[in-house]
C-alpha atoms as a PDB file:
ATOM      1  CA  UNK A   1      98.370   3.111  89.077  1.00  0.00           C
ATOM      2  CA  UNK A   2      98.947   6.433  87.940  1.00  0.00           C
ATOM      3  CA  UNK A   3     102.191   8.116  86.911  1.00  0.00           C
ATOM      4  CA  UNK A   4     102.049  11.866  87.941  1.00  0.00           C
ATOM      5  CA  UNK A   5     105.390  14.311  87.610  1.00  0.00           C
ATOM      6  CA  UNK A   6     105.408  17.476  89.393  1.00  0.00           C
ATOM      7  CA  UNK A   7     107.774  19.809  87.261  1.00  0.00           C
ATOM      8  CA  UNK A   8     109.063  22.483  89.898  1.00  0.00           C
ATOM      9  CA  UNK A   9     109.404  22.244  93.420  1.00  0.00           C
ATOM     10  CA  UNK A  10     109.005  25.337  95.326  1.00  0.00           C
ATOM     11  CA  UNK A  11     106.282  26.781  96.933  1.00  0.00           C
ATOM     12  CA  UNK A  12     103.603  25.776  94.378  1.00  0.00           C
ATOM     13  CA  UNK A  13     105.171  22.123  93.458  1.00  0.00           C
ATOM     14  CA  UNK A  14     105.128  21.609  97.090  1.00  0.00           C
ATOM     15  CA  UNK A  15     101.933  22.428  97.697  1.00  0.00           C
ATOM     16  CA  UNK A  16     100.767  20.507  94.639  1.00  0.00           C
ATOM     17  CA  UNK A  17     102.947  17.008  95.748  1.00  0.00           C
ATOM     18  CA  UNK A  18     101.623  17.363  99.602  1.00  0.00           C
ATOM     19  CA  UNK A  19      97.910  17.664  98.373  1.00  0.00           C
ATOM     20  CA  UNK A  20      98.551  14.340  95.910  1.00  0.00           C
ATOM     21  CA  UNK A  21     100.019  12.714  99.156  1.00  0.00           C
ATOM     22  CA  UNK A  22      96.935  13.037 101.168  1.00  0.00           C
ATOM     23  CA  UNK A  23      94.729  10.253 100.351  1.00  0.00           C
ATOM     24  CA  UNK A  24      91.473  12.170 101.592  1.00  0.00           C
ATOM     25  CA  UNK A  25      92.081  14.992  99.288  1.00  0.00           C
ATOM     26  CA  UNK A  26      93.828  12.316  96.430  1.00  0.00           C
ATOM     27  CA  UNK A  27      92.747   8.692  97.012  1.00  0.00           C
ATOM     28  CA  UNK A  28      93.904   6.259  94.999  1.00  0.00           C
ATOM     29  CA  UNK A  29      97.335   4.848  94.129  1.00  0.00           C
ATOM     30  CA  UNK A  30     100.117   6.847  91.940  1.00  0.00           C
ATOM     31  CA  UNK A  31     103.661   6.469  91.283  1.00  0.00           C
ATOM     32  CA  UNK A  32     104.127  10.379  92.274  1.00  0.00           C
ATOM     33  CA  UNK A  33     107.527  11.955  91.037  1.00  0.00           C
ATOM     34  CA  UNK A  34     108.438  15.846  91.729  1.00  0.00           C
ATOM     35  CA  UNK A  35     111.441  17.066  89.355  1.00  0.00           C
ATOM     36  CA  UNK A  36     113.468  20.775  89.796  1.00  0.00           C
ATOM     37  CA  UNK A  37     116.650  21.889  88.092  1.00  0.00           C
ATOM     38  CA  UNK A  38     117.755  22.194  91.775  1.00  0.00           C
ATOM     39  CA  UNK A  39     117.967  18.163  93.118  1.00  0.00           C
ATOM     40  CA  UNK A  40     117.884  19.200  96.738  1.00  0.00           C
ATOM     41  CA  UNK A  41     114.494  20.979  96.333  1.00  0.00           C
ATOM     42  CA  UNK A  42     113.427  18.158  94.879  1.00  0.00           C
ATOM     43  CA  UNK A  43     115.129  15.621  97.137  1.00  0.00           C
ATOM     44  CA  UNK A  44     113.764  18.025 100.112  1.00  0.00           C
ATOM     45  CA  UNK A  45     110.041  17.318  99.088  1.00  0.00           C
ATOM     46  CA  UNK A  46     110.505  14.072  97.952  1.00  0.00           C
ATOM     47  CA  UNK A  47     111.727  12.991 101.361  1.00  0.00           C
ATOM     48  CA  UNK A  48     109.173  15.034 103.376  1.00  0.00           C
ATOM     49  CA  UNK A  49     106.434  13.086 101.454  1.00  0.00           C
ATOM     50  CA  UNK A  50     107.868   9.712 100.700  1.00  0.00           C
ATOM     51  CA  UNK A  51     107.965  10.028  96.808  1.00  0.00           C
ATOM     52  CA  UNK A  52     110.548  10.126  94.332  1.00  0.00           C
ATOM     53  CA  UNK A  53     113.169  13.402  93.279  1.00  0.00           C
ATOM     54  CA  UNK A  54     114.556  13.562  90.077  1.00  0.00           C
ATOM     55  CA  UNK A  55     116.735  16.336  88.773  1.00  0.00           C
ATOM     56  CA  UNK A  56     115.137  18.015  85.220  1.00  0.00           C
ATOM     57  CA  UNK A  57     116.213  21.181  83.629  1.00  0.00           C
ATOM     58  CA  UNK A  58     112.784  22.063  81.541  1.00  0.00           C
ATOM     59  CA  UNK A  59     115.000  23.680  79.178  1.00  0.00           C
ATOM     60  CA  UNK A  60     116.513  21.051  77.714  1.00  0.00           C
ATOM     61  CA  UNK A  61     114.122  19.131  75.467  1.00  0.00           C
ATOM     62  CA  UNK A  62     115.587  15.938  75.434  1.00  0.00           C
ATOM     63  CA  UNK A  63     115.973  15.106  79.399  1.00  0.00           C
ATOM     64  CA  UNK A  64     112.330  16.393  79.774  1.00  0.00           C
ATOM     65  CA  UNK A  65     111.121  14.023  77.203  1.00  0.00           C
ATOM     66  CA  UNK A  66     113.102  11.347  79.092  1.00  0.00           C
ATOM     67  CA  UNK A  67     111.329  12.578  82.701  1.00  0.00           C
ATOM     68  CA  UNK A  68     107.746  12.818  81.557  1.00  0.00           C
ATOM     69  CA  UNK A  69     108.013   9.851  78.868  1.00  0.00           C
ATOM     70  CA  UNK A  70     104.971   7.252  80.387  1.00  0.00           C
ATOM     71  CA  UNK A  71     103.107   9.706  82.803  1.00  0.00           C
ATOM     72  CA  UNK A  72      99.884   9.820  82.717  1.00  0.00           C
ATOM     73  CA  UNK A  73      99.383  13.283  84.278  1.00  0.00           C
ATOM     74  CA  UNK A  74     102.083  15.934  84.067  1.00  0.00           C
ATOM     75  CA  UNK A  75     101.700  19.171  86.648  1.00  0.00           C
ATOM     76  CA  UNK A  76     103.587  22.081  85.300  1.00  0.00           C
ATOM     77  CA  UNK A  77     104.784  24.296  88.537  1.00  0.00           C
ATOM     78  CA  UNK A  78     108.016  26.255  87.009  1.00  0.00           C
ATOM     79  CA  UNK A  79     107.715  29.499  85.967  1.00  0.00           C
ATOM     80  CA  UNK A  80     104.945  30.763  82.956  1.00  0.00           C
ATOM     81  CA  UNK A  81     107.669  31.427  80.670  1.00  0.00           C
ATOM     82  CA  UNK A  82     107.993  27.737  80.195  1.00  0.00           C
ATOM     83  CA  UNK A  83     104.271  27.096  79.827  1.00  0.00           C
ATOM     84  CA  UNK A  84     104.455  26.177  75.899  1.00  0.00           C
ATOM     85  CA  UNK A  85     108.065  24.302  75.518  1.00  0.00           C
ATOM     86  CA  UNK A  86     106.347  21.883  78.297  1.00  0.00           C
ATOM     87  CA  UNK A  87     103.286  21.474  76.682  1.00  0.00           C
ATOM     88  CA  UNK A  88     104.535  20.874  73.580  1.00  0.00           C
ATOM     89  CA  UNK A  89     106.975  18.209  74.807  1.00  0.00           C
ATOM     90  CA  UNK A  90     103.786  16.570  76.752  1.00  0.00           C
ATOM     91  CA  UNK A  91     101.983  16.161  73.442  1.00  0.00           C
ATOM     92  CA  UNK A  92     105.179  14.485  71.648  1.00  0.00           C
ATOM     93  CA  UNK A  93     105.135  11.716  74.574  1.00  0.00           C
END
């Protein structure tokens, strides 16, 4: 099984988490997680979909270490800005 984490969840993490949901358009089995600075975006998703919310501020190194430590895919939906600290911090883990 696949570990995926969806960093951001507006409109685009949304998107992104209802598309991995939809087993014609993502068969398989994953262990899908969708993480936002703001819990109740998260939780708002999470819920719709049936997956799990966690709370992740991108800038803070160590807590997204912690959050995308053991994924196996990592889907970067916050804002460009943020593009480089997050893939740096994929390549540590």
């Amino acid at each position: 099984m696949k570990k995926i984490v969806i960093l951001g969840a507006g409109l685009q993490g949304g998107i992104v988490a209802t598309d991995l949901c939809d087993p014609e358009l993502s068969p398989g089995e994953k262990d899908l997680s969708i993480c936002d600075y703001d819990f109740r975006k998260a939780k708002e998703v999470a819920d719709r979909l049936g997956i799990t919310a966690l709370r992740c501020d991108v800038t803070d190194h160590d807590e997204l270490l912690r959050i995308i430590k053991g994924s196996d895919v990592v889907i970067n939906c916050v804002q460009y800005n943020w593009n480089i600290d997050i893939m740096r911090a994929c390549l540590i883990v």
